[in-house]
C-alpha atoms as a PDB file:
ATOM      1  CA  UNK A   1     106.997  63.912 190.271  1.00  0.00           C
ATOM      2  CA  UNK A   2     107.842  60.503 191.737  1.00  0.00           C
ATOM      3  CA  UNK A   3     104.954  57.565 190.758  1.00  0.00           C
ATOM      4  CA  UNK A   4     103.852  57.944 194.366  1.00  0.00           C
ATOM      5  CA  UNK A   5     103.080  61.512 194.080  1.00  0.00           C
ATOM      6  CA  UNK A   6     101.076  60.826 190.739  1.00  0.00           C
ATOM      7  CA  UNK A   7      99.003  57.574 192.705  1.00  0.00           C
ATOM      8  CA  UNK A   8      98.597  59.557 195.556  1.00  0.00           C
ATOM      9  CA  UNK A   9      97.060  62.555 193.731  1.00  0.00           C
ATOM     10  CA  UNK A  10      95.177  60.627 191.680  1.00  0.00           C
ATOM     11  CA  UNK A  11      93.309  58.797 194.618  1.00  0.00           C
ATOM     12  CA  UNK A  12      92.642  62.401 195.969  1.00  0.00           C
ATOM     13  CA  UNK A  13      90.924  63.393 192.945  1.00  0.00           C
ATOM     14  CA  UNK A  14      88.770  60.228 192.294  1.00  0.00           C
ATOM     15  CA  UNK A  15      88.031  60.260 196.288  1.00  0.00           C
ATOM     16  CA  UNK A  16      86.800  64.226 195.942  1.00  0.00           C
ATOM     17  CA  UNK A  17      84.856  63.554 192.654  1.00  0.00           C
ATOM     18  CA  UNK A  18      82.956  60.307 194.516  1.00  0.00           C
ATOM     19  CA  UNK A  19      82.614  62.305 197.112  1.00  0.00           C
ATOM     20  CA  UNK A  20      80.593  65.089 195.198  1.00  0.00           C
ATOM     21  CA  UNK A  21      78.738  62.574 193.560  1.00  0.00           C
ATOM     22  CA  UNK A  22      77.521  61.580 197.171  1.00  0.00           C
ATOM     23  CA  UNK A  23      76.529  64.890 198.024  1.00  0.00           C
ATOM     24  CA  UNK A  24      74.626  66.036 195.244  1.00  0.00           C
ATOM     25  CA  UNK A  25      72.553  62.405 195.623  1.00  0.00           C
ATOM     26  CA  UNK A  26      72.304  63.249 198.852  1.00  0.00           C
ATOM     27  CA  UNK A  27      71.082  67.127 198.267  1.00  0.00           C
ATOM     28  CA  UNK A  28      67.601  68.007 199.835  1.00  0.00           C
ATOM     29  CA  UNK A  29      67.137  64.517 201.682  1.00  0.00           C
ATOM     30  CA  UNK A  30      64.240  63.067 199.169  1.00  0.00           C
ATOM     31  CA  UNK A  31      63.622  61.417 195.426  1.00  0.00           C
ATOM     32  CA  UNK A  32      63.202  64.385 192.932  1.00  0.00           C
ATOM     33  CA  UNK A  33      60.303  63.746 190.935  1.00  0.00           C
ATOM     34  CA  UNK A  34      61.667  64.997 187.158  1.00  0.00           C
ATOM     35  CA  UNK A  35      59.783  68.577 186.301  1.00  0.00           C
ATOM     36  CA  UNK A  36      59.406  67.645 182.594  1.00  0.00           C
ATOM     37  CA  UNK A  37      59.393  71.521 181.450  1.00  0.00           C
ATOM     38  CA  UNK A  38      59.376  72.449 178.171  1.00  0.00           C
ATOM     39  CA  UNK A  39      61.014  76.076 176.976  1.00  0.00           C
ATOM     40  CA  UNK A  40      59.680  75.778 173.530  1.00  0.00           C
ATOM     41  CA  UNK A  41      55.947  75.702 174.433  1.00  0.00           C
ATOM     42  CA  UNK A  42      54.959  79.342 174.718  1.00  0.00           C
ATOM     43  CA  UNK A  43      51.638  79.092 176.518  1.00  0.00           C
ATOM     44  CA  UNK A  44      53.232  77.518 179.148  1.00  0.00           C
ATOM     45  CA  UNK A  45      55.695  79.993 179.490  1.00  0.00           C
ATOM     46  CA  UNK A  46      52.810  82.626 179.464  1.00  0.00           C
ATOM     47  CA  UNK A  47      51.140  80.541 182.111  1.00  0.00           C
ATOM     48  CA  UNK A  48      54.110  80.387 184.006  1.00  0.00           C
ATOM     49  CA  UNK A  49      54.698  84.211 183.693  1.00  0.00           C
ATOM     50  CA  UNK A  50      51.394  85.112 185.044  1.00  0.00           C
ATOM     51  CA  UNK A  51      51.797  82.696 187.869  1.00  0.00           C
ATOM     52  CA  UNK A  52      55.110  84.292 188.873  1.00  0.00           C
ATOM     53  CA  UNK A  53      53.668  87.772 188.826  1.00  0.00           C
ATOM     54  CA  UNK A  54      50.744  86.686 190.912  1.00  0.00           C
ATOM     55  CA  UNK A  55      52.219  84.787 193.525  1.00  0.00           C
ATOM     56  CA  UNK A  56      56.083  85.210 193.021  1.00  0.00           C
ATOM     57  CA  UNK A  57      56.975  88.789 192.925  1.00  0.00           C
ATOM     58  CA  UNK A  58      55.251  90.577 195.685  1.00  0.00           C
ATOM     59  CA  UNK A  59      58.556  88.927 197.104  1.00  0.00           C
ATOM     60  CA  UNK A  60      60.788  87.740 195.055  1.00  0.00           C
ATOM     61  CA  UNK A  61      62.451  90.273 192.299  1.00  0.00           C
ATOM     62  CA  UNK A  62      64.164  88.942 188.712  1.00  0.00           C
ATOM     63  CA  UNK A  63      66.707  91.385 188.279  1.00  0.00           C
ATOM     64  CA  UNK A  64      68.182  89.962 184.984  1.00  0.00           C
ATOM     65  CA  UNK A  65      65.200  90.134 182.483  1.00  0.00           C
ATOM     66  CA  UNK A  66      63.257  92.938 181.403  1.00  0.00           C
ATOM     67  CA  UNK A  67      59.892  93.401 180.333  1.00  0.00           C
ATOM     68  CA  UNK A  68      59.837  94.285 176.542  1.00  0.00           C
ATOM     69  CA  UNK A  69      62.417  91.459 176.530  1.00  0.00           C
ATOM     70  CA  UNK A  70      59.679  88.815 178.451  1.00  0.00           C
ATOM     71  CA  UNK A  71      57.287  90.094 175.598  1.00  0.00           C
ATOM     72  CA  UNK A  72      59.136  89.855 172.684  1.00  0.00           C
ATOM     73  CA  UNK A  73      60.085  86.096 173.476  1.00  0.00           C
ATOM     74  CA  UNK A  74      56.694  85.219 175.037  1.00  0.00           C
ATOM     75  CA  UNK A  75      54.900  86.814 171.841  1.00  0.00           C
ATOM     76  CA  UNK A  76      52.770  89.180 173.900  1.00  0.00           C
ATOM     77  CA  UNK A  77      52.263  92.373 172.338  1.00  0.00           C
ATOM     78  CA  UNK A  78      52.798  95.597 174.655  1.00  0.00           C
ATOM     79  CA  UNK A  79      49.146  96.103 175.416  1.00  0.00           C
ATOM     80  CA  UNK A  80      49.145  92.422 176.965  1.00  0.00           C
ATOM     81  CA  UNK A  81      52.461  92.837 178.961  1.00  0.00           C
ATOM     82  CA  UNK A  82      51.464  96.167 180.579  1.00  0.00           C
ATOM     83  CA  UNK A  83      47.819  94.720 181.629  1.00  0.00           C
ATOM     84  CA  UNK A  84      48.714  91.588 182.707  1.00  0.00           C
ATOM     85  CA  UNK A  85      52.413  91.832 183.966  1.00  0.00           C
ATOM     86  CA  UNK A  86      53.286  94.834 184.630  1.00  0.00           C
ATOM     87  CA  UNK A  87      52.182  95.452 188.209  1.00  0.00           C
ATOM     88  CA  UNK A  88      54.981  97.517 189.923  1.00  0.00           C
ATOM     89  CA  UNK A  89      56.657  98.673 186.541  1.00  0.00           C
ATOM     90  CA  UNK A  90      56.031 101.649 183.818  1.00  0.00           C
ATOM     91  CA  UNK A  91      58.335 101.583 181.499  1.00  0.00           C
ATOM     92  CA  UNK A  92      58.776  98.017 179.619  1.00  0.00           C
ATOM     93  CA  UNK A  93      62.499  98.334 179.380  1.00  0.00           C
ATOM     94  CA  UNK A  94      62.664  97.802 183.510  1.00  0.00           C
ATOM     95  CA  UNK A  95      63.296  94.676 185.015  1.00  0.00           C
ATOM     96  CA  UNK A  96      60.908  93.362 187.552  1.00  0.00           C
ATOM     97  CA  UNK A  97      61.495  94.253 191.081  1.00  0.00           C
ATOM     98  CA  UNK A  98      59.755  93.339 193.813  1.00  0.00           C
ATOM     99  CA  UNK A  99      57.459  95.887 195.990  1.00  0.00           C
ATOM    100  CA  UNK A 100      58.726  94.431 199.382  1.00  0.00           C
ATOM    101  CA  UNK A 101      61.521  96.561 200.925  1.00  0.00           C
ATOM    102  CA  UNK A 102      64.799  94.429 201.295  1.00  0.00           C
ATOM    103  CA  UNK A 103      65.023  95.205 205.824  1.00  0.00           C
ATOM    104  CA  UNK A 104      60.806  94.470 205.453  1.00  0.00           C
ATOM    105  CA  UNK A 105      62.004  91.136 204.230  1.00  0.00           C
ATOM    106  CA  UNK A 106      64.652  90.334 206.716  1.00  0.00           C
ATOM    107  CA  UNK A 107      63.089  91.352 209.367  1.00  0.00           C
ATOM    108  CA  UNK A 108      59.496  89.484 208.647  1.00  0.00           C
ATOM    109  CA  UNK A 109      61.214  86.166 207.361  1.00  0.00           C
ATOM    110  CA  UNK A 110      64.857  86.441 209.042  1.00  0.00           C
ATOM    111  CA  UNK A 111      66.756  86.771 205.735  1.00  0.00           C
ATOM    112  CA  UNK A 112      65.730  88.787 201.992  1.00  0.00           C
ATOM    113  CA  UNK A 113      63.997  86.403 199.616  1.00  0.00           C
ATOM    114  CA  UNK A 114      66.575  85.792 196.642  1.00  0.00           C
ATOM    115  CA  UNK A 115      66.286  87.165 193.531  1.00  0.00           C
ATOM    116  CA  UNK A 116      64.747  84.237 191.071  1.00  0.00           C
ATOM    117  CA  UNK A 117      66.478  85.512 187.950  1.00  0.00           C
ATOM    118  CA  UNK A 118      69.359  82.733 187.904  1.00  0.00           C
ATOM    119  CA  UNK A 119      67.782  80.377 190.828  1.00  0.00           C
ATOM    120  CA  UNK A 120      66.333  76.923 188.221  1.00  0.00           C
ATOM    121  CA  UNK A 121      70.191  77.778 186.929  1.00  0.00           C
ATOM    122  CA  UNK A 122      71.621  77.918 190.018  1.00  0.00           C
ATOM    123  CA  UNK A 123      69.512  74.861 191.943  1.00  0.00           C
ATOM    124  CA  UNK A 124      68.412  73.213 188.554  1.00  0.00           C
ATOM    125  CA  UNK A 125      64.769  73.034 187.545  1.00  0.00           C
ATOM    126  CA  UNK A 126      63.831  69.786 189.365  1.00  0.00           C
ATOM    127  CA  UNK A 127      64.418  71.097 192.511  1.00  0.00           C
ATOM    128  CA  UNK A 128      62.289  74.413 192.268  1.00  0.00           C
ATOM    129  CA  UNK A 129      59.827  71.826 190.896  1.00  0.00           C
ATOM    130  CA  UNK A 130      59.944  69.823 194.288  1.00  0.00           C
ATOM    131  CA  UNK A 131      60.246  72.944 196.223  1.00  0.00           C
ATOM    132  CA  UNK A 132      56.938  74.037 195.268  1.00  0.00           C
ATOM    133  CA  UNK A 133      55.682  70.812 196.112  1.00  0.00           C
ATOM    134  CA  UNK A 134      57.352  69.999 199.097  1.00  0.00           C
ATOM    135  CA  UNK A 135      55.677  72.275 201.868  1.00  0.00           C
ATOM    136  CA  UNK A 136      54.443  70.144 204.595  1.00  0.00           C
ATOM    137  CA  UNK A 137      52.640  71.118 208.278  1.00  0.00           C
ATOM    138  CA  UNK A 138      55.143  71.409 210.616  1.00  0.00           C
ATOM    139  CA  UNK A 139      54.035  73.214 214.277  1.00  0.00           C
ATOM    140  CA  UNK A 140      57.738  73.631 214.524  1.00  0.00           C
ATOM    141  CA  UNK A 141      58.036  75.995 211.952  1.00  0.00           C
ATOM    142  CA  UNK A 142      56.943  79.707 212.809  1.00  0.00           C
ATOM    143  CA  UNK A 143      55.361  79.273 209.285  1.00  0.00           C
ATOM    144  CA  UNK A 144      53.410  76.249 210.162  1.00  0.00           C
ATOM    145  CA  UNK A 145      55.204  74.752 207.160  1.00  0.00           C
ATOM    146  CA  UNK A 146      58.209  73.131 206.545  1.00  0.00           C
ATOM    147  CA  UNK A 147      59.754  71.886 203.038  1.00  0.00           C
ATOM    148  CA  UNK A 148      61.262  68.171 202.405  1.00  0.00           C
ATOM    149  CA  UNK A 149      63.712  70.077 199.767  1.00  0.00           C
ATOM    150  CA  UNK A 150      65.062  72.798 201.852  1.00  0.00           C
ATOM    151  CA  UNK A 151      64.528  71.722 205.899  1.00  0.00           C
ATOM    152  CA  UNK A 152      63.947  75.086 207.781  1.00  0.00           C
ATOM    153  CA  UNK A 153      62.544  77.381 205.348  1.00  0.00           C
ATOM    154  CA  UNK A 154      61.688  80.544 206.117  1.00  0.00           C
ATOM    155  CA  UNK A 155      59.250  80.926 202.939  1.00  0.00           C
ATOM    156  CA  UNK A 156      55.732  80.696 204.387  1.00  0.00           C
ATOM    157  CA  UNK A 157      53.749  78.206 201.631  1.00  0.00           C
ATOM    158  CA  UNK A 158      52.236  81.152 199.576  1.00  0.00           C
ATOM    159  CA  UNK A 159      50.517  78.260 197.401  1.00  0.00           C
ATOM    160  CA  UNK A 160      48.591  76.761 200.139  1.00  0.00           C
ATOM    161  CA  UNK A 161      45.300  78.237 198.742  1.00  0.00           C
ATOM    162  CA  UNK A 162      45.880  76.254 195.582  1.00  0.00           C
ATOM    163  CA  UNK A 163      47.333  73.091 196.639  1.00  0.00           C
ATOM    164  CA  UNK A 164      46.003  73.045 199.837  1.00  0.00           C
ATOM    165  CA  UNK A 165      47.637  71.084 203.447  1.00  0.00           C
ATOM    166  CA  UNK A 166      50.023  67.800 203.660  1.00  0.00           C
ATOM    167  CA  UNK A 167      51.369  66.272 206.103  1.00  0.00           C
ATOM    168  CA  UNK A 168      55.128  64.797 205.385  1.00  0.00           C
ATOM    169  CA  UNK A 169      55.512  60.849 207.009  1.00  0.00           C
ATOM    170  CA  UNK A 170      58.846  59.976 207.429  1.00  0.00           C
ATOM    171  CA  UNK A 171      60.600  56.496 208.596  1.00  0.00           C
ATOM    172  CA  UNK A 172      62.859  55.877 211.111  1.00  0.00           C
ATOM    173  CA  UNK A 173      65.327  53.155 210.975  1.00  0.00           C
ATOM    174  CA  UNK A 174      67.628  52.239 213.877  1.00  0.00           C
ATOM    175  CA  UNK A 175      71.248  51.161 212.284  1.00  0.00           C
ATOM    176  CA  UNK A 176      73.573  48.905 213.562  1.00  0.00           C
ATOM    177  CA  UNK A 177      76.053  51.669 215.424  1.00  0.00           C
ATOM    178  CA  UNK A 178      73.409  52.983 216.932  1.00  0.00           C
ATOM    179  CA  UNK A 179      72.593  56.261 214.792  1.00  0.00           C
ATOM    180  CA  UNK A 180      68.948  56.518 213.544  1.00  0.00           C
ATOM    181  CA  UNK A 181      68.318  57.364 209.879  1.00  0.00           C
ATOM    182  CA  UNK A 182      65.431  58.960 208.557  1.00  0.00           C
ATOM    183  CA  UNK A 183      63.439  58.549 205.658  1.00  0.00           C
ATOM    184  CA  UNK A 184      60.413  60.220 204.066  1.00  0.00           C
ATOM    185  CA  UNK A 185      57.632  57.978 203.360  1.00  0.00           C
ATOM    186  CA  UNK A 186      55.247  60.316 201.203  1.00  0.00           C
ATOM    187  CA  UNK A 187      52.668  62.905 201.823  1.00  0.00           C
ATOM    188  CA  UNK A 188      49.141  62.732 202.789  1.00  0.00           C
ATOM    189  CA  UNK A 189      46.683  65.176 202.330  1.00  0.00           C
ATOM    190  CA  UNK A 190      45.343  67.173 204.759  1.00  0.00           C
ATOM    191  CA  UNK A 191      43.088  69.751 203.664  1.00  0.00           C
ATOM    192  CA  UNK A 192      42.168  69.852 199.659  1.00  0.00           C
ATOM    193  CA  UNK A 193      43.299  73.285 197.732  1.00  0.00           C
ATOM    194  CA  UNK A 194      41.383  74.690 194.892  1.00  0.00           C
ATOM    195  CA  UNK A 195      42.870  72.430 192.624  1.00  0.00           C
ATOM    196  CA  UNK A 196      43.276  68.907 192.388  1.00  0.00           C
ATOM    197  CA  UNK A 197      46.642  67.124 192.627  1.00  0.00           C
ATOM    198  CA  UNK A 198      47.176  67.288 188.632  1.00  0.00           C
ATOM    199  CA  UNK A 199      46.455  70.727 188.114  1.00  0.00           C
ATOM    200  CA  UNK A 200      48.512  71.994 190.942  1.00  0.00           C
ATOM    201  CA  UNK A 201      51.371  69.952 189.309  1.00  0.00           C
ATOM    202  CA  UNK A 202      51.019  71.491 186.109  1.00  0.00           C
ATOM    203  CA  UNK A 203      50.659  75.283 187.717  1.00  0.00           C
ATOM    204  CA  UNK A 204      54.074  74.859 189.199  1.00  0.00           C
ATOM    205  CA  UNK A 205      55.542  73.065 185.823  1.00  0.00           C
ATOM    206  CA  UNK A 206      54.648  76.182 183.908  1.00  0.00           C
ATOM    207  CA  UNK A 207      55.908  78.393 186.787  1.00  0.00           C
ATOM    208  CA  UNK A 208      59.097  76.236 186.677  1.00  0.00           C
ATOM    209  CA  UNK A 209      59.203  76.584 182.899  1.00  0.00           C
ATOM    210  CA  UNK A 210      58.951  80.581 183.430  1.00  0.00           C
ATOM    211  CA  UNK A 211      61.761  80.567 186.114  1.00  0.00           C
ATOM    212  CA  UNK A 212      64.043  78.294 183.361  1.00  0.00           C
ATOM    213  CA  UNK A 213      63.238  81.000 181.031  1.00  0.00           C
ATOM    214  CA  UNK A 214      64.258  84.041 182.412  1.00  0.00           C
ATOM    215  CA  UNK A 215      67.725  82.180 183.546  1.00  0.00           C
ATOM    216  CA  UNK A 216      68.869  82.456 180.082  1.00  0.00           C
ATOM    217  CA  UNK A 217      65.977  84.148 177.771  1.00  0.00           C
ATOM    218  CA  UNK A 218      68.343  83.520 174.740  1.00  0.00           C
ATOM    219  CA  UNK A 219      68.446  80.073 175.259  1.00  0.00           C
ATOM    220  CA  UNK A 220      66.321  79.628 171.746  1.00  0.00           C
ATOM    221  CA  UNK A 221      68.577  82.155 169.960  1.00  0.00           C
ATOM    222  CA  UNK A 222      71.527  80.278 170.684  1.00  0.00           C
ATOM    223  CA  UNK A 223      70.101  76.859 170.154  1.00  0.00           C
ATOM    224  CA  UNK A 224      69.512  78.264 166.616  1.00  0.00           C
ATOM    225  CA  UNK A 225      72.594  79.922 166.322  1.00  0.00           C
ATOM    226  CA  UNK A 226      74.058  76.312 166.936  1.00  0.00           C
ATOM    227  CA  UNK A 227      72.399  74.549 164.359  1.00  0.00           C
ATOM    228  CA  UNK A 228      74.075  77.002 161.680  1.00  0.00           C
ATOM    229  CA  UNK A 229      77.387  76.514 163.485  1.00  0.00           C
ATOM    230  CA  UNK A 230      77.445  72.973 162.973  1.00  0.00           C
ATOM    231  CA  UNK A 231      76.334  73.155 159.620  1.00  0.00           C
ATOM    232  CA  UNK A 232      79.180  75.821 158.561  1.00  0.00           C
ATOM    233  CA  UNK A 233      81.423  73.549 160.406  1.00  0.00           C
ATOM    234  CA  UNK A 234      80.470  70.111 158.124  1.00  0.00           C
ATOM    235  CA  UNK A 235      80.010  72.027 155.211  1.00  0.00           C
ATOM    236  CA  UNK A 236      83.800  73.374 155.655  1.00  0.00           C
ATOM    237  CA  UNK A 237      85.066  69.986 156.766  1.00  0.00           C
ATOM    238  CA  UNK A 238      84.014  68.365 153.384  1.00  0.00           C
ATOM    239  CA  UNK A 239      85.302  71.252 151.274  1.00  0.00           C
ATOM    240  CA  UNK A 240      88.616  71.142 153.230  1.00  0.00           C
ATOM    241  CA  UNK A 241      89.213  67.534 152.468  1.00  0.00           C
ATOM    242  CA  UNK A 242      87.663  67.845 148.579  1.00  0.00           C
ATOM    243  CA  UNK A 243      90.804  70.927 148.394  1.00  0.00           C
ATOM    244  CA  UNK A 244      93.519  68.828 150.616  1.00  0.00           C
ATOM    245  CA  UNK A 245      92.779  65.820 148.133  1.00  0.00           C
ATOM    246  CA  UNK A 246      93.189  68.310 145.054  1.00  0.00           C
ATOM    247  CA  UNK A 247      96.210  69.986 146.422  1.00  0.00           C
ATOM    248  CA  UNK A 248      98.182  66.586 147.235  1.00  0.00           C
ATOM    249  CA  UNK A 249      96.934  64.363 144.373  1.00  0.00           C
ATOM    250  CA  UNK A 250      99.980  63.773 142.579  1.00  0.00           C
ATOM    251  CA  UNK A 251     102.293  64.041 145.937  1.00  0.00           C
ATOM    252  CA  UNK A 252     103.289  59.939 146.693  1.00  0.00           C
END
């Protein structure tokens, strides 16, 4: 390969990687505020489970996490995950599944609701955070809402109860060539939820913190499993070089 070739390529691949650095600054149109979740506090994670089984999975399904599995990390005993949980299951091995039939779905909302199993993997947990929080009135939505992280949602606002009505502003700036760009300039409420701004931030943290849990529900056990790793790894680094100094001492 001729030094050319090599330049060439190389200005390819730092054009592509700029590139997807533009796009994923650019993904969902808006500042992400940070979701802050924690998967070590367990209440929350409780929280968050009973929020997703209220007002997630008449919907949505989480194909990848069984019960007894939920309870075990979530330290609810069997008694507590069957009462509070377990609305459309019987057997705590199952994995939870959603009581809406999949051509219900696409024919009510135009396309099947995804399963959430892998989805704060998949779209990271600061933008299921703003999700939740971005539903705005739009009258051209058949919904009535629209979201600022995902523009022409079919997913109706199934928290409006709780966080109540906004209305999106947005900015528009004429540019030089022409072209207009748009920016969003905050929300203003519209009509107040049953809870206040703060509390409806911390419902969808802990239903955030649920999702981030069931995307990899031995995130914990591995963690710990790390820790050991490392320490088997130093502890055999030292005693490597102790026996490499012993074995070569009188070697010049």
């Amino acid at each position: 390969m001729d030094k050319f070739t090599k330049k060439t390529g190389l200005t390819v691949l730092i054009t592509l990687f700029w590139a997807s650095l533009g796009l994923a600054a650019g993904g969902g149109g808006a500042h992400m505020e940070p979701a802050d979740i924690d998967p070590d506090n367990i209440a929350s994670l409780q929280r968050g489970a009973r929020n997703f089984m209220n007002y997630c999975s008449g919907c949505h399904s989480a194909q990848y996490v069984r019960y007894n599995t939920i309870g075990k990390d979530l330290e609810l005993s069997e008694e507590q995950l069957i009462d509070n949980l377990m609305f459309n299951a019987e057997k705590t091995f199952e994995t939870i599944q959603t009581a809406m039939p999949a051509d219900d779905a696409a024919r009510w909302y135009g396309t099947t609701p995804p399963d959430m199993s892998l989805m704060a993997r998949a779209k990271g947990a600061d933008y299921v955070y703003n999700f939740l929080k971005g539903f705005y009135v739009s009258e051209e939505s058949p919904t009535g809402v629209d979201n600022l992280m995902l523009e022409g949602t079919s997913m109706p606002h199934v928290l409006w109860e709780l966080q109540g009505y906004q209305e999106a502003h947005f900015e528009h700036h004429e540019n030089e060539d022409g072209s207009v760009t748009t920016t969003f300039d905050g929300f203003e409420q519209m009509a107040a939820g049953a809870m206040d701004a703060e509390a409806y931030d911390e419902f969808v943290r802990d239903t955030v913190n649920f999702l981030a849990y069931i995307s990899e529900p031995i995130r914990s056990d591995r963690r710990k499993l790390g820790v050991w790793v490392l320490m088997y790894l130093i502890f055999f680094f030292i005693l490597a070089s102790m026996l490499k100094k012993q074995i070569w001492k009188d070697v010049k």
